[in-house]
C-alpha atoms as a PDB file:
ATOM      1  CA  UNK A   1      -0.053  16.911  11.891  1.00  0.00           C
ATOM      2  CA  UNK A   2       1.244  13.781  11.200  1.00  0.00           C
ATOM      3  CA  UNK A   3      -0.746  10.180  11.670  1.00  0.00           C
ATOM      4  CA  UNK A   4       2.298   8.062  13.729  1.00  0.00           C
ATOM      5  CA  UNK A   5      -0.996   5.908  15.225  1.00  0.00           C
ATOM      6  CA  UNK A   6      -2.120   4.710  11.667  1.00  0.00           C
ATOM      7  CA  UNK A   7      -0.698   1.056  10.746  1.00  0.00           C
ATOM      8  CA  UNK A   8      -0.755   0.109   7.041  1.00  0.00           C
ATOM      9  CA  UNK A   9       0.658  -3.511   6.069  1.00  0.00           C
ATOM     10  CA  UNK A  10       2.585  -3.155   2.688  1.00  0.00           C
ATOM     11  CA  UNK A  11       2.237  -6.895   0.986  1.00  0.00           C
ATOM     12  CA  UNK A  12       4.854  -7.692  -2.211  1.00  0.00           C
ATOM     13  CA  UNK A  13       7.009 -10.261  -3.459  1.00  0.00           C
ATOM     14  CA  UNK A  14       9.209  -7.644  -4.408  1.00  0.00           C
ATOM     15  CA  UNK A  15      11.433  -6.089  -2.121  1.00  0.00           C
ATOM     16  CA  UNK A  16      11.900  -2.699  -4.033  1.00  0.00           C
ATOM     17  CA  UNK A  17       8.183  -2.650  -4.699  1.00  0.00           C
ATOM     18  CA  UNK A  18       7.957  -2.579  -0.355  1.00  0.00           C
ATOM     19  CA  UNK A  19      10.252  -0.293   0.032  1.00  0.00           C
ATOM     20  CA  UNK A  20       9.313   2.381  -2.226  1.00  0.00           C
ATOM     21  CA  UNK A  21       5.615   2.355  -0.705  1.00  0.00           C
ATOM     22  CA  UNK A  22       6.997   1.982   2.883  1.00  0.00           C
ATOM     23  CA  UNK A  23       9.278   5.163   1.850  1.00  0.00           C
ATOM     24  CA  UNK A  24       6.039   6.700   0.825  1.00  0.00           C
ATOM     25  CA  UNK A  25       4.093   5.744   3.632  1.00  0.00           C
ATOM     26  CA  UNK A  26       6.972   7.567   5.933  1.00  0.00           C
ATOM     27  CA  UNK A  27       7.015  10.654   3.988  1.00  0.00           C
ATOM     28  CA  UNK A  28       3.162  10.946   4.952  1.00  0.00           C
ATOM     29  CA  UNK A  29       3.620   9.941   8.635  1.00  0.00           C
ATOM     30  CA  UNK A  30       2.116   6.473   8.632  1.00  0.00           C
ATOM     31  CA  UNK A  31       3.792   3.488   9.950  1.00  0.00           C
ATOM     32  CA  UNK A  32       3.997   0.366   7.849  1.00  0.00           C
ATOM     33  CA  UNK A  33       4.622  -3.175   7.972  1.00  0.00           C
ATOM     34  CA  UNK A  34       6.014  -5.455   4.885  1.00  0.00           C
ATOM     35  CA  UNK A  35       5.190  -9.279   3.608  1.00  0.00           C
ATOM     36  CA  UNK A  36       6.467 -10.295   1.049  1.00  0.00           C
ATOM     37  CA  UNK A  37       4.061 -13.275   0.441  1.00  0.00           C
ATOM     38  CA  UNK A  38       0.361 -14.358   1.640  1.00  0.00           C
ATOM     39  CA  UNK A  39       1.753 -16.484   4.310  1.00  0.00           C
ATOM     40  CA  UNK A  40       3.422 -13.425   5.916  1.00  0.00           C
ATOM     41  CA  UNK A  41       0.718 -11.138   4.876  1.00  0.00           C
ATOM     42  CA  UNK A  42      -1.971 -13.760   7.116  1.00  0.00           C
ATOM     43  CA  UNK A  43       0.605 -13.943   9.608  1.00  0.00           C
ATOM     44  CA  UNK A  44       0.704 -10.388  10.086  1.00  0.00           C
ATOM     45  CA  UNK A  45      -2.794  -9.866  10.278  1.00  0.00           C
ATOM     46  CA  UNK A  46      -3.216 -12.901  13.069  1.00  0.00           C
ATOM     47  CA  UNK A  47      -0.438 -10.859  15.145  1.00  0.00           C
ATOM     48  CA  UNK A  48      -1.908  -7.410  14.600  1.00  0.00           C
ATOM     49  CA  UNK A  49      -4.373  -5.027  13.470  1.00  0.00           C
ATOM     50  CA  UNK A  50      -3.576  -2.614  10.737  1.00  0.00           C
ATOM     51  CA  UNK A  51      -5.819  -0.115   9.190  1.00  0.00           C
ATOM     52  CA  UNK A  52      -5.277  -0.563   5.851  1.00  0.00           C
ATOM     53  CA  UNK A  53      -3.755  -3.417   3.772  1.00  0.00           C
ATOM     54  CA  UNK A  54      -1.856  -2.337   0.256  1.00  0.00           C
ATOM     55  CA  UNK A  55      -1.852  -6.412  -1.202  1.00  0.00           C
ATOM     56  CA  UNK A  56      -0.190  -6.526  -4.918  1.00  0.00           C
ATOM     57  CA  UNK A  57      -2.568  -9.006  -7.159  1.00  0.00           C
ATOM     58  CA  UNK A  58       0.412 -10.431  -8.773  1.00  0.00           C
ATOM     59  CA  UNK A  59       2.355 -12.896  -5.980  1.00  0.00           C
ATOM     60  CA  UNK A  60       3.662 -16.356  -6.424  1.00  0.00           C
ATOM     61  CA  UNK A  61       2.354 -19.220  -4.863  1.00  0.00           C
ATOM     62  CA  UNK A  62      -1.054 -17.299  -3.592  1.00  0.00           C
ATOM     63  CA  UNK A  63      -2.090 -14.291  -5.548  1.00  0.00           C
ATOM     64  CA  UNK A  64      -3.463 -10.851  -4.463  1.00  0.00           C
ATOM     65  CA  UNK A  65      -7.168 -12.151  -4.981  1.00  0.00           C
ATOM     66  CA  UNK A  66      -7.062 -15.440  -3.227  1.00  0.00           C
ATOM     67  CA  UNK A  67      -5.250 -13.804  -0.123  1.00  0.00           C
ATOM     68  CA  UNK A  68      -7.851 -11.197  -0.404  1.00  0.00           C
ATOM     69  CA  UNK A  69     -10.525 -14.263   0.228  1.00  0.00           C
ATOM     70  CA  UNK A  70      -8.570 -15.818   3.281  1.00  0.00           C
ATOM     71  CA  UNK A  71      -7.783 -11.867   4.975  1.00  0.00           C
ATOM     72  CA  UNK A  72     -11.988 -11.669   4.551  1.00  0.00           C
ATOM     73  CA  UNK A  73     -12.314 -15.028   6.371  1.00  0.00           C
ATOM     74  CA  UNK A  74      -9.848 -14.111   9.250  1.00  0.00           C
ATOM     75  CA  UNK A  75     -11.333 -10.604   9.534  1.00  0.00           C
ATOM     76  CA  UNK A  76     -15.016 -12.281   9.597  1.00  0.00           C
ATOM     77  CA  UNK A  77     -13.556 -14.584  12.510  1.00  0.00           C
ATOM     78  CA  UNK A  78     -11.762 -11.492  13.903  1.00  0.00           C
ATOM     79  CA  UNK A  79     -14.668  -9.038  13.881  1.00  0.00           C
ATOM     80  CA  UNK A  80     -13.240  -6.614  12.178  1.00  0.00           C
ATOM     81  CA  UNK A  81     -13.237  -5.525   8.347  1.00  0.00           C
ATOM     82  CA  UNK A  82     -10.074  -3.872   7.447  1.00  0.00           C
ATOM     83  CA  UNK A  83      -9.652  -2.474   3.751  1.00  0.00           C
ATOM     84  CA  UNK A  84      -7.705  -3.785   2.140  1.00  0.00           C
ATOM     85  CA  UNK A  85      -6.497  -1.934  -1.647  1.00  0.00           C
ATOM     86  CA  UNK A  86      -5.076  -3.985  -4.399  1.00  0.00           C
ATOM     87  CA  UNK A  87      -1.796  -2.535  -6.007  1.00  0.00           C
ATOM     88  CA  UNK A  88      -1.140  -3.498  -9.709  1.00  0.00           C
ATOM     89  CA  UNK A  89       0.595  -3.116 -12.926  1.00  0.00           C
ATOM     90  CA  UNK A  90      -2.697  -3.893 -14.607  1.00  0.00           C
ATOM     91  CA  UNK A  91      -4.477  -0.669 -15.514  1.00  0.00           C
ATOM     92  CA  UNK A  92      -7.400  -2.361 -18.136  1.00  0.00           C
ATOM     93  CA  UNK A  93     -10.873  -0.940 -16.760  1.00  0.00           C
ATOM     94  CA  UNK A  94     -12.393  -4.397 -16.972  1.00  0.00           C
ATOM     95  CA  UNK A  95      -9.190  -5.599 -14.504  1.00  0.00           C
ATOM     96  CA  UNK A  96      -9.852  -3.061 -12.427  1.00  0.00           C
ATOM     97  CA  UNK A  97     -13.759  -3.686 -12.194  1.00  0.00           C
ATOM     98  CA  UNK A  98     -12.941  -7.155 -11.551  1.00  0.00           C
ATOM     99  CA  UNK A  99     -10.521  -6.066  -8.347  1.00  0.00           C
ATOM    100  CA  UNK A 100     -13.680  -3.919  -7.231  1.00  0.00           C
ATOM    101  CA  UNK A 101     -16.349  -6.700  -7.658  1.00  0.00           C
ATOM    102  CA  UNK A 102     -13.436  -9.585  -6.013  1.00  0.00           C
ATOM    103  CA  UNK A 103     -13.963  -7.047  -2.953  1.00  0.00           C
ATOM    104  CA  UNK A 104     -11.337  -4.821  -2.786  1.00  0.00           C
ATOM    105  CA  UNK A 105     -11.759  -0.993  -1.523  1.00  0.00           C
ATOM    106  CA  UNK A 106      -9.622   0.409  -4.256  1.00  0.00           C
ATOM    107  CA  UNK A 107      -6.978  -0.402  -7.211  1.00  0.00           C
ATOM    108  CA  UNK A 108      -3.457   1.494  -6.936  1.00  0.00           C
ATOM    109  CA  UNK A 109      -1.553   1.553 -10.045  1.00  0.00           C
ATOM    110  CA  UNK A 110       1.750   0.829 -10.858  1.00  0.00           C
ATOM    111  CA  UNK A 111       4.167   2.631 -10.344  1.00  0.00           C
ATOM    112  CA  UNK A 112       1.798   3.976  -7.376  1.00  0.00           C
ATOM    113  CA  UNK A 113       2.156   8.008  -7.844  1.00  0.00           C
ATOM    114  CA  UNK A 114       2.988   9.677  -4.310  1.00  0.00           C
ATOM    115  CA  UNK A 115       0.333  12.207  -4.894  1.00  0.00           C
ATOM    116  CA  UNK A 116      -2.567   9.268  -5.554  1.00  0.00           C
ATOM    117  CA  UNK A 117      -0.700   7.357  -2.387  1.00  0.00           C
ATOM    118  CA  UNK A 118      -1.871  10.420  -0.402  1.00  0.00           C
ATOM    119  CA  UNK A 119      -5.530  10.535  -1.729  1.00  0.00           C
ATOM    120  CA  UNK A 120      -5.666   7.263   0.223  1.00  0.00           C
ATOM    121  CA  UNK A 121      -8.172   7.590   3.138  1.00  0.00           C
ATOM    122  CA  UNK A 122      -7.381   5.578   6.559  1.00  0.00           C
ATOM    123  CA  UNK A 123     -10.580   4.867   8.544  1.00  0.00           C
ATOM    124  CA  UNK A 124     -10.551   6.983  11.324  1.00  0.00           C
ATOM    125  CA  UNK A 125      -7.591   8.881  10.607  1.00  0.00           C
ATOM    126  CA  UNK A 126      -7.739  12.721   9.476  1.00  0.00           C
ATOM    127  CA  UNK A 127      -8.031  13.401   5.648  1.00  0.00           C
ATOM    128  CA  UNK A 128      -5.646  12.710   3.873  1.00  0.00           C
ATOM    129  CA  UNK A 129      -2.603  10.689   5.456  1.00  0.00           C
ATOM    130  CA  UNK A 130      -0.964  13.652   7.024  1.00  0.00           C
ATOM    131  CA  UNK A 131      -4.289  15.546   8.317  1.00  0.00           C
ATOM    132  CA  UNK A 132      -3.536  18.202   5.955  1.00  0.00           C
ATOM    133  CA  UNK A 133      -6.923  19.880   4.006  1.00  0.00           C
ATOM    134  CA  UNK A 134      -5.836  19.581   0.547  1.00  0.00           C
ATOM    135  CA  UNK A 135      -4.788  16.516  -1.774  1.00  0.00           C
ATOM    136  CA  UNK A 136      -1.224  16.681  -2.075  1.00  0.00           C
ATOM    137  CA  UNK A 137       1.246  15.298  -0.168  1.00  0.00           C
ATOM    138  CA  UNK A 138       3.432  17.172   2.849  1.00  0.00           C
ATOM    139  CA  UNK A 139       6.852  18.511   1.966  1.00  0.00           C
ATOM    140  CA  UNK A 140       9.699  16.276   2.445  1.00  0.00           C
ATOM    141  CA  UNK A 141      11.506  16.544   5.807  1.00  0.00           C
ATOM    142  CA  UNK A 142      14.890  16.716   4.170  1.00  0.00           C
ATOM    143  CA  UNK A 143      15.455  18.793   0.691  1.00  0.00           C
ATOM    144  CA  UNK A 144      14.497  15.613  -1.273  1.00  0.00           C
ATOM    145  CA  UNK A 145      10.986  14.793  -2.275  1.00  0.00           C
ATOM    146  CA  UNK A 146       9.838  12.171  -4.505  1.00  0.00           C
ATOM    147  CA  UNK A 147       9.760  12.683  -8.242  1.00  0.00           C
ATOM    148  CA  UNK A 148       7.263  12.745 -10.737  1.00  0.00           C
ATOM    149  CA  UNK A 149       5.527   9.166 -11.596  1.00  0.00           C
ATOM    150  CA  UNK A 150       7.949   8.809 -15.213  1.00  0.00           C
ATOM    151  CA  UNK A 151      11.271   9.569 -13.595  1.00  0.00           C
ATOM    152  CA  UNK A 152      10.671   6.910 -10.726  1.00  0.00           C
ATOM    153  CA  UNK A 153      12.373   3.832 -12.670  1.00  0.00           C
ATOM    154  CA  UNK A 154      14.982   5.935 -13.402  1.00  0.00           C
ATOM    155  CA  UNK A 155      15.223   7.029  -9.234  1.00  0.00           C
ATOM    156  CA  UNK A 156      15.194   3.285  -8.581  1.00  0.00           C
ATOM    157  CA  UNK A 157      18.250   2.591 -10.621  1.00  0.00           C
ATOM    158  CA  UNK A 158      20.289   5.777  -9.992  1.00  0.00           C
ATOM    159  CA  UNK A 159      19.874   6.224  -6.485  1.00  0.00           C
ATOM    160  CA  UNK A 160      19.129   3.163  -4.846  1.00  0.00           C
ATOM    161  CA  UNK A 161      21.904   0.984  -3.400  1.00  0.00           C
ATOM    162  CA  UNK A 162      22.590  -2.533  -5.401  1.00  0.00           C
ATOM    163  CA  UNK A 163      20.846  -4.926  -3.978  1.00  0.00           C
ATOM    164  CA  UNK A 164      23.294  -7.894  -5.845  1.00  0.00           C
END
């Protein structure tokens, strides 16, 4: 069963970084939006209502924690309390305790790992992404399905198209 009514909003300044976890997101059935900044990341938000926010930390201009404080200010205004889960390169325990306590739901690491991606729960969606009982992610539609987390540099630069 696949979750076509779940909306996630993918936020990074970089463009691979959003389309690898929109990729991701597909694979699992769940319809995403990208930002690439906090302005477009509030600017979503104001437009629509997602049920889960992925927000990297690192971000010029605003970072990952002070959009976090403005999205908690529109969604007290709003009424509604989305989660929102930081995604970052920055895997230090006391980092990650500090993402918790800034009020995030969750850290995702760098390079997010499909199989943690799909651990992910939506409110009100069926557990995990794709409905399915256990923790791993559905087979790929096609015959290609997304490699382990230490070979996915190496997919970005072998099989991606230049982006010069």
């Amino acid at each position: 069963m696949e979750n076509k009514s779940a909306y996630v909003l993918v936020v990074d300044d970089m463009a691979i970084n959003r389309s690898i976890l929109s990729s991701m997101l597909s694979s699992f059935g769940v319809n995403s939006d990208l930002a690439g900044s906090a302005a477009e990341c509030l600017d979503c938000c104001r437009k629509r209502h997602y049920d889960l926010i992925l927000l990297d930390h690192r971000m010029p201009e605003v970072d990952g924690v002070d959009t976090l404080v403005h999205l908690k200010e529109l969604f007290r205004r709003d009424g509604t309390d989305t989660p929102v889960i930081c995604h970052t390169a920055e895997s230090a325990k006391d980092n990650i305790n500090l993402y918790r306590a800034a009020g995030f739901a969750d850290v995702l690491l760098k390079p997010v790992n499909p199989e943690d991606l799909s651990r992910i729960r939506i409110p009100g969606s069926a557990p995990p992404w794709c409905g399915r009982g256990d923790s791993a992610p559905p087979a790929s539609k096609d015959a290609r399905s997304f490699p382990p987390a230490g070979t996915v540099l190496r997919l970005r630069r072998k099989h991606l198209p230049s982006w010069r």
